[in-house]
C-alpha atoms as a PDB file:
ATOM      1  CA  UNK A   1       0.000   0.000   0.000  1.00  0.00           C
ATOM      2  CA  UNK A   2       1.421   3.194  -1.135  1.00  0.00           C
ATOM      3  CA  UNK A   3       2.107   5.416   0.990  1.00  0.00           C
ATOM      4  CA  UNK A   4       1.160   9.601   0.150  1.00  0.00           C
ATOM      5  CA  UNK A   5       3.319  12.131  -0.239  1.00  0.00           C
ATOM      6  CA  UNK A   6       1.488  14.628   2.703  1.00  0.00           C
ATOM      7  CA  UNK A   7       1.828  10.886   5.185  1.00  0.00           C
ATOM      8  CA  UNK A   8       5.751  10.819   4.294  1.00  0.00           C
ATOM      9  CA  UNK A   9       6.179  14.330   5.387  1.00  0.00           C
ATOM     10  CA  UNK A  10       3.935  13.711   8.416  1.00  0.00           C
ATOM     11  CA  UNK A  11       5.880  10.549   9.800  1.00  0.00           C
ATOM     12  CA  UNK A  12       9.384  12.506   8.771  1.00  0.00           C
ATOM     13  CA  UNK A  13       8.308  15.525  11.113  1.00  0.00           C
ATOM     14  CA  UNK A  14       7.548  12.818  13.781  1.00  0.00           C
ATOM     15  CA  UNK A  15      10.642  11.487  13.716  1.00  0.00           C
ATOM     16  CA  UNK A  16      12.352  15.305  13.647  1.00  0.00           C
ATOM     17  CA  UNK A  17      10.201  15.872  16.749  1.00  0.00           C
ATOM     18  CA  UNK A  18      11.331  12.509  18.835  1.00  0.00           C
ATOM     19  CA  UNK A  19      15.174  13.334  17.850  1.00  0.00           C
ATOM     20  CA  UNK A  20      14.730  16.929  18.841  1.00  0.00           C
ATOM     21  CA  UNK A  21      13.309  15.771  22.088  1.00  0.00           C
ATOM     22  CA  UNK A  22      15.771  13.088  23.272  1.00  0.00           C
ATOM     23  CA  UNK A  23      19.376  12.714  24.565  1.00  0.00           C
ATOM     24  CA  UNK A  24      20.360   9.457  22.977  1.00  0.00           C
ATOM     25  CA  UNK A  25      18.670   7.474  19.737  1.00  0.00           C
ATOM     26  CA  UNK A  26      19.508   3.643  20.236  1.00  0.00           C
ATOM     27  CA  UNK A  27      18.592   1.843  16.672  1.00  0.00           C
ATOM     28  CA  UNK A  28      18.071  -1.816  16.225  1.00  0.00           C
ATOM     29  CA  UNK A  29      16.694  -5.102  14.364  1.00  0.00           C
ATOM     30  CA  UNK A  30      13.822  -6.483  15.762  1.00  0.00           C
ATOM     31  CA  UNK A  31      12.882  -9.716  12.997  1.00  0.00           C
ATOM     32  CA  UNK A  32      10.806 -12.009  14.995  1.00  0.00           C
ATOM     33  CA  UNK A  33       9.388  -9.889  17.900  1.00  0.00           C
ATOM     34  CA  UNK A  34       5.983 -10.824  18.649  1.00  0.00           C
ATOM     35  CA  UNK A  35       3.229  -8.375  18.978  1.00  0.00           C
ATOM     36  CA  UNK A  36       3.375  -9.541  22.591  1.00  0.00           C
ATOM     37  CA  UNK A  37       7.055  -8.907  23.385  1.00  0.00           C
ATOM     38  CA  UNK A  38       7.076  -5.602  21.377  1.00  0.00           C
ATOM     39  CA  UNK A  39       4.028  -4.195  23.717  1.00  0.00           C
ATOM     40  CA  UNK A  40       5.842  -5.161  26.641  1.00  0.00           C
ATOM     41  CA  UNK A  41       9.141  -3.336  25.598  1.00  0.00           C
ATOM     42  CA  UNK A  42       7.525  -0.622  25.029  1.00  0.00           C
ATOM     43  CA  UNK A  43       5.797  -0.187  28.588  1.00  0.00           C
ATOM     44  CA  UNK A  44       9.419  -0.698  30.332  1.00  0.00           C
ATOM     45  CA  UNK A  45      10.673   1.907  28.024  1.00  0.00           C
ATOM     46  CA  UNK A  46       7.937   4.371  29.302  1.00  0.00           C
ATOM     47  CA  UNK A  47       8.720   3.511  32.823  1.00  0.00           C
ATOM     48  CA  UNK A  48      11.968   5.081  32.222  1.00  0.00           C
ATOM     49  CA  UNK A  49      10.966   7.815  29.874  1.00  0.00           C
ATOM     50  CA  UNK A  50      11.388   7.215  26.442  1.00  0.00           C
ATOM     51  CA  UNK A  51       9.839   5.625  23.700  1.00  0.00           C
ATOM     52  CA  UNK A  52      10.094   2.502  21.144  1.00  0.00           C
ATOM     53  CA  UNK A  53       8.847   2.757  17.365  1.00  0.00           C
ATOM     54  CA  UNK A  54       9.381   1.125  14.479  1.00  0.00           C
ATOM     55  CA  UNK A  55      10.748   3.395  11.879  1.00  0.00           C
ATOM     56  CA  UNK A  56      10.721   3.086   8.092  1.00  0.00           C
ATOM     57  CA  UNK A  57      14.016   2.979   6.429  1.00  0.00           C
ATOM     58  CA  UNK A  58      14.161   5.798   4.026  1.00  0.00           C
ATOM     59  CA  UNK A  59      12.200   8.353   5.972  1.00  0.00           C
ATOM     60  CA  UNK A  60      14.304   7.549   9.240  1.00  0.00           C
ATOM     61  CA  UNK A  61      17.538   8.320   7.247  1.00  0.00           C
ATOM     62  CA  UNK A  62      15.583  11.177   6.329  1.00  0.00           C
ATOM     63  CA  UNK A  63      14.761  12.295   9.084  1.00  0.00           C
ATOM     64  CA  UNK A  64      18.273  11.592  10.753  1.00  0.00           C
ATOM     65  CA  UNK A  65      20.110  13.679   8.069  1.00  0.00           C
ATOM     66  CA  UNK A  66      17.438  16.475   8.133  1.00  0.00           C
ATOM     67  CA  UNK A  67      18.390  16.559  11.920  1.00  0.00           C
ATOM     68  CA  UNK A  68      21.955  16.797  11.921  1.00  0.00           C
ATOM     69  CA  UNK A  69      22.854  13.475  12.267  1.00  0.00           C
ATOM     70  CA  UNK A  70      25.559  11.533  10.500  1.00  0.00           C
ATOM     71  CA  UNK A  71      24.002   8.316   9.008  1.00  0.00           C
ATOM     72  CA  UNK A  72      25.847   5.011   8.278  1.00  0.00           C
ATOM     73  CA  UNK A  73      24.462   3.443   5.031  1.00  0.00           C
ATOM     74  CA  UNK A  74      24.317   0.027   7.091  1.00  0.00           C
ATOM     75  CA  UNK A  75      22.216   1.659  10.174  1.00  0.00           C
ATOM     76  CA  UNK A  76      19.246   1.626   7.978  1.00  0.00           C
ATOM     77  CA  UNK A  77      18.880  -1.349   6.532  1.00  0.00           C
ATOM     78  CA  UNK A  78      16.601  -4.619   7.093  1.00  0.00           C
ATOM     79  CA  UNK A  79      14.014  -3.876  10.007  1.00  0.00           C
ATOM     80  CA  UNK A  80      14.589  -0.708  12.075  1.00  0.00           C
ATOM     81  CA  UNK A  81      13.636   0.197  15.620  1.00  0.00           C
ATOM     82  CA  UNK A  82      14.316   3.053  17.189  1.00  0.00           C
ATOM     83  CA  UNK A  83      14.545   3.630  21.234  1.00  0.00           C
ATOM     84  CA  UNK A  84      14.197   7.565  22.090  1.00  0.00           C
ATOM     85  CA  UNK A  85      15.480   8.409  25.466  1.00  0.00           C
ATOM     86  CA  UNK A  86      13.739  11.443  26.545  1.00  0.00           C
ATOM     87  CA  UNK A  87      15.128  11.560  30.521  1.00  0.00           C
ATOM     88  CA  UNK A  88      17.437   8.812  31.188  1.00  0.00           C
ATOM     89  CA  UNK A  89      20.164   7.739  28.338  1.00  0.00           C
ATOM     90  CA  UNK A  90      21.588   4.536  30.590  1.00  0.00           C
ATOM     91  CA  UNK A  91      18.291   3.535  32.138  1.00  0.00           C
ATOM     92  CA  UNK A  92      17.444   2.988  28.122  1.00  0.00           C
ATOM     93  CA  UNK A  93      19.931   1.267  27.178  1.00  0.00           C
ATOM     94  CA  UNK A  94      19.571  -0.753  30.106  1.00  0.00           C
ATOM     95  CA  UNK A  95      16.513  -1.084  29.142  1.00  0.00           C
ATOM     96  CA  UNK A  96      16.751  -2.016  25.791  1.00  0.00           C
ATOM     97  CA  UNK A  97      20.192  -4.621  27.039  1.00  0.00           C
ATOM     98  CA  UNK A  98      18.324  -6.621  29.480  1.00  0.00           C
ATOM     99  CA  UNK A  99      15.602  -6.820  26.931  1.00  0.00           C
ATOM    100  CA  UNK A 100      17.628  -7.996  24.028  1.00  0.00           C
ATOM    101  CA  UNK A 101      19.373 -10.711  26.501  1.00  0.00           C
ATOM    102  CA  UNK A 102      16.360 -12.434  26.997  1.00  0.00           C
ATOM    103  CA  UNK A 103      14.515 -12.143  23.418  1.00  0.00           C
ATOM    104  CA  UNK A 104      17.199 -12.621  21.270  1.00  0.00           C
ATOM    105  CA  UNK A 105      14.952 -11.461  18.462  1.00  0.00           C
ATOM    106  CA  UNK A 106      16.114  -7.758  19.241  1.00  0.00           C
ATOM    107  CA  UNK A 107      19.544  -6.684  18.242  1.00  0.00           C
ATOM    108  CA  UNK A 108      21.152  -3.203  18.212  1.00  0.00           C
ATOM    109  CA  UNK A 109      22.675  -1.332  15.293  1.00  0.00           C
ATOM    110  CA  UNK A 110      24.126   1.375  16.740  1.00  0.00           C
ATOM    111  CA  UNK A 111      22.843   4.887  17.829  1.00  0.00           C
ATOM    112  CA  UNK A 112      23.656   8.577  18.975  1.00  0.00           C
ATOM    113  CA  UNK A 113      24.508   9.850  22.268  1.00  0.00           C
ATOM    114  CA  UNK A 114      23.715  14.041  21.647  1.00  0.00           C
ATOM    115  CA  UNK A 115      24.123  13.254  18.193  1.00  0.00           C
ATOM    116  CA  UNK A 116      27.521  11.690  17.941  1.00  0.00           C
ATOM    117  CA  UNK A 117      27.868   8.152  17.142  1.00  0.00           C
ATOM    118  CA  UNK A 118      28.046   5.332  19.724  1.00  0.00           C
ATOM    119  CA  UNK A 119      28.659   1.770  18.334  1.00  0.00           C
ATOM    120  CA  UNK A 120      26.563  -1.318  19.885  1.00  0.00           C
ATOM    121  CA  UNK A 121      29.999  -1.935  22.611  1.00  0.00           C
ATOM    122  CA  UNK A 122      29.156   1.784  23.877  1.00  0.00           C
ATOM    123  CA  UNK A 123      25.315   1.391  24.144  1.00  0.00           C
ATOM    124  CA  UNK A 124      26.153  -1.844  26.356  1.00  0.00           C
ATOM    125  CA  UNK A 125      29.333  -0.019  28.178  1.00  0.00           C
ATOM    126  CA  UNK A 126      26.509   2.726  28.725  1.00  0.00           C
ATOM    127  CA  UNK A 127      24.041  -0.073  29.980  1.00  0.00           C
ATOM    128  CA  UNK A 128      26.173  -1.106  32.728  1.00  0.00           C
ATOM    129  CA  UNK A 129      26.484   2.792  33.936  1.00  0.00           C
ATOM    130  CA  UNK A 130      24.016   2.961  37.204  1.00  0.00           C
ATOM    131  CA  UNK A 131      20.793   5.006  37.314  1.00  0.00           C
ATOM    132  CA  UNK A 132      21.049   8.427  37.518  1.00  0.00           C
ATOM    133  CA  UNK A 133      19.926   8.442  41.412  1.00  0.00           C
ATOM    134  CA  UNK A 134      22.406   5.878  42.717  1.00  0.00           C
ATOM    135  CA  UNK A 135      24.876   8.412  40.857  1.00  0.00           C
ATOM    136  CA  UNK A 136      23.378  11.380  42.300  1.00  0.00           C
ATOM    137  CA  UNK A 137      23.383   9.830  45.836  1.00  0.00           C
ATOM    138  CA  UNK A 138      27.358   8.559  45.520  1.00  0.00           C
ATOM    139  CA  UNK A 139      28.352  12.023  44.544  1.00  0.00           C
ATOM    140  CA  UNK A 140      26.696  13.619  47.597  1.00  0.00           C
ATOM    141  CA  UNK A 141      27.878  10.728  49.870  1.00  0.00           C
ATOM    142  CA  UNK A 142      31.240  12.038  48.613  1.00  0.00           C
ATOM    143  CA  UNK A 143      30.549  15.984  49.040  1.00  0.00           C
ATOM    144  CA  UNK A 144      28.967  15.186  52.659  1.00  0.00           C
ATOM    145  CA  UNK A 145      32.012  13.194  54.125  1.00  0.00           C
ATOM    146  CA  UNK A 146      34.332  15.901  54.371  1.00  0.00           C
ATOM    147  CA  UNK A 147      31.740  18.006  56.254  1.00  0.00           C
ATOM    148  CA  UNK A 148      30.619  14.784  58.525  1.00  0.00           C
ATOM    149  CA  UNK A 149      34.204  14.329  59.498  1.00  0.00           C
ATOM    150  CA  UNK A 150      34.819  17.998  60.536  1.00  0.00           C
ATOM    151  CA  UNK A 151      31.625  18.277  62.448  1.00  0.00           C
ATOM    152  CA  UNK A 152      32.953  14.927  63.958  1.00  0.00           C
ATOM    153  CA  UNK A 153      36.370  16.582  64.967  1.00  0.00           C
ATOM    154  CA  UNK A 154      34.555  19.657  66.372  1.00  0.00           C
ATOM    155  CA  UNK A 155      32.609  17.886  68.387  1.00  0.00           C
ATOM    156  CA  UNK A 156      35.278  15.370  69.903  1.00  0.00           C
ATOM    157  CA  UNK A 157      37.233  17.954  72.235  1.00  0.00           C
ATOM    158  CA  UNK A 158      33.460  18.826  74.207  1.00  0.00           C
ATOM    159  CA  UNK A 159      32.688  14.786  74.392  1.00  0.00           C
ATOM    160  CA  UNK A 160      36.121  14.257  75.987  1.00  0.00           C
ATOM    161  CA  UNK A 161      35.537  16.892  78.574  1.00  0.00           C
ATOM    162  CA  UNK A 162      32.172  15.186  79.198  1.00  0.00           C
ATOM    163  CA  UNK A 163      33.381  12.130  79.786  1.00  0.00           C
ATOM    164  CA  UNK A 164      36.151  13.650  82.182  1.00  0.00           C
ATOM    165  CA  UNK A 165      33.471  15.455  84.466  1.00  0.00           C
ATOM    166  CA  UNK A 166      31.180  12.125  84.354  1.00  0.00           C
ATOM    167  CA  UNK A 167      33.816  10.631  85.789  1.00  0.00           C
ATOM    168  CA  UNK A 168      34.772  12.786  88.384  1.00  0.00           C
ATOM    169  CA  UNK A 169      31.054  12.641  89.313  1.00  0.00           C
ATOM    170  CA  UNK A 170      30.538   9.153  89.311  1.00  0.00           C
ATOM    171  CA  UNK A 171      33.775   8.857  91.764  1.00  0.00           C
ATOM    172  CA  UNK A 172      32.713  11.895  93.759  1.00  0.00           C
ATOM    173  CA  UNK A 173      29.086   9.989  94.375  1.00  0.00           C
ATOM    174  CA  UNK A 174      30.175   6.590  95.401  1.00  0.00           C
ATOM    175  CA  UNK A 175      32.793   8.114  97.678  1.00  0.00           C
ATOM    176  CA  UNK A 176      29.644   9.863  99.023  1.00  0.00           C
ATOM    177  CA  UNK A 177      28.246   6.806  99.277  1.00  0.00           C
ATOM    178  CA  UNK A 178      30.683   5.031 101.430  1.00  0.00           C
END
């Protein structure tokens, strides 16, 4: 079924729009997916923020060049799927990795990263990266210590001297005692 002229610019400014809108593009073969497996990789995807669509070949490279990006002839051939991360870059990948080990029927081509290249090794190196909050909470584990440690220091002197007088106290009340 032919496909119009006004429907070919249409789906080329949807893809323009999704590559506009996300931080990494991961492309890859999905021969063999059932309906099943493809609706359930695309609600994981959405838990992390991005999206999954099949693309067609010539108006993805299209839409890729229109855009800025540099396009391998080999990235667009045979059945295309393209994974727009619109929050998380490694939580898609991750996505997309874990997915891919356990239906083998999905297989990456390669992708973008802010619209430089990154080969299939990269998008799993960038799988592996944790989320974004175990990052964010490592880093201010690291600022805090610093801080912790001099409050710690501060305080040691005045828990010393505390000790000292409890001491003292505790001797001067048994003695009273006896």
């Amino acid at each position: 079924m032919a496909v119009s002229k006004e429907r070919k610019k249409e789906i080329v400014t949807s893809y323009q729009d999704w590559l506009s809108k996300s931080q990494a593009v991961f492309l890859a073969e999905y021969i063999g997916l059932s309906v099943k497996e493809m609706d359930a990789l695309r609600e994981k995807v959405r838990d992390v923020g991005g999206e999954f669509h099949v693309i067609k070949n010539t108006l993805g490279k299209l839409a890729f060049q229109d855009s800025g990006y540099e396009v391998p002839e080999d990235l667009f051939l045979g059945s295309t799927a393209a994974g727009f991360a619109f929050d998380d870059a490694p939580a898609m990948a991750k996505v997309l990795a874990d997915f891919s080990k356990s239906v083998e029927f999905l297989q990456f081509k390669g992708g973008y990263l802010d619209k430089n290249m990154v080969s299939v090794d990269e998008i799993k190196a960038l799988a592996e990266l944790p989320p974004l909050p175990v990052v964010q909470a490592k880093l201010l584990g690291t600022l805090m210590a610093p801080a912790t440690q001099l409050a710690r220091l501060l305080v040691e002197p005045a828990r010393q001297v505390a000790a000292v007088i409890g001491a003292y106290a505790q001797t001067d009340a048994s003695a009273a005692e006896s």
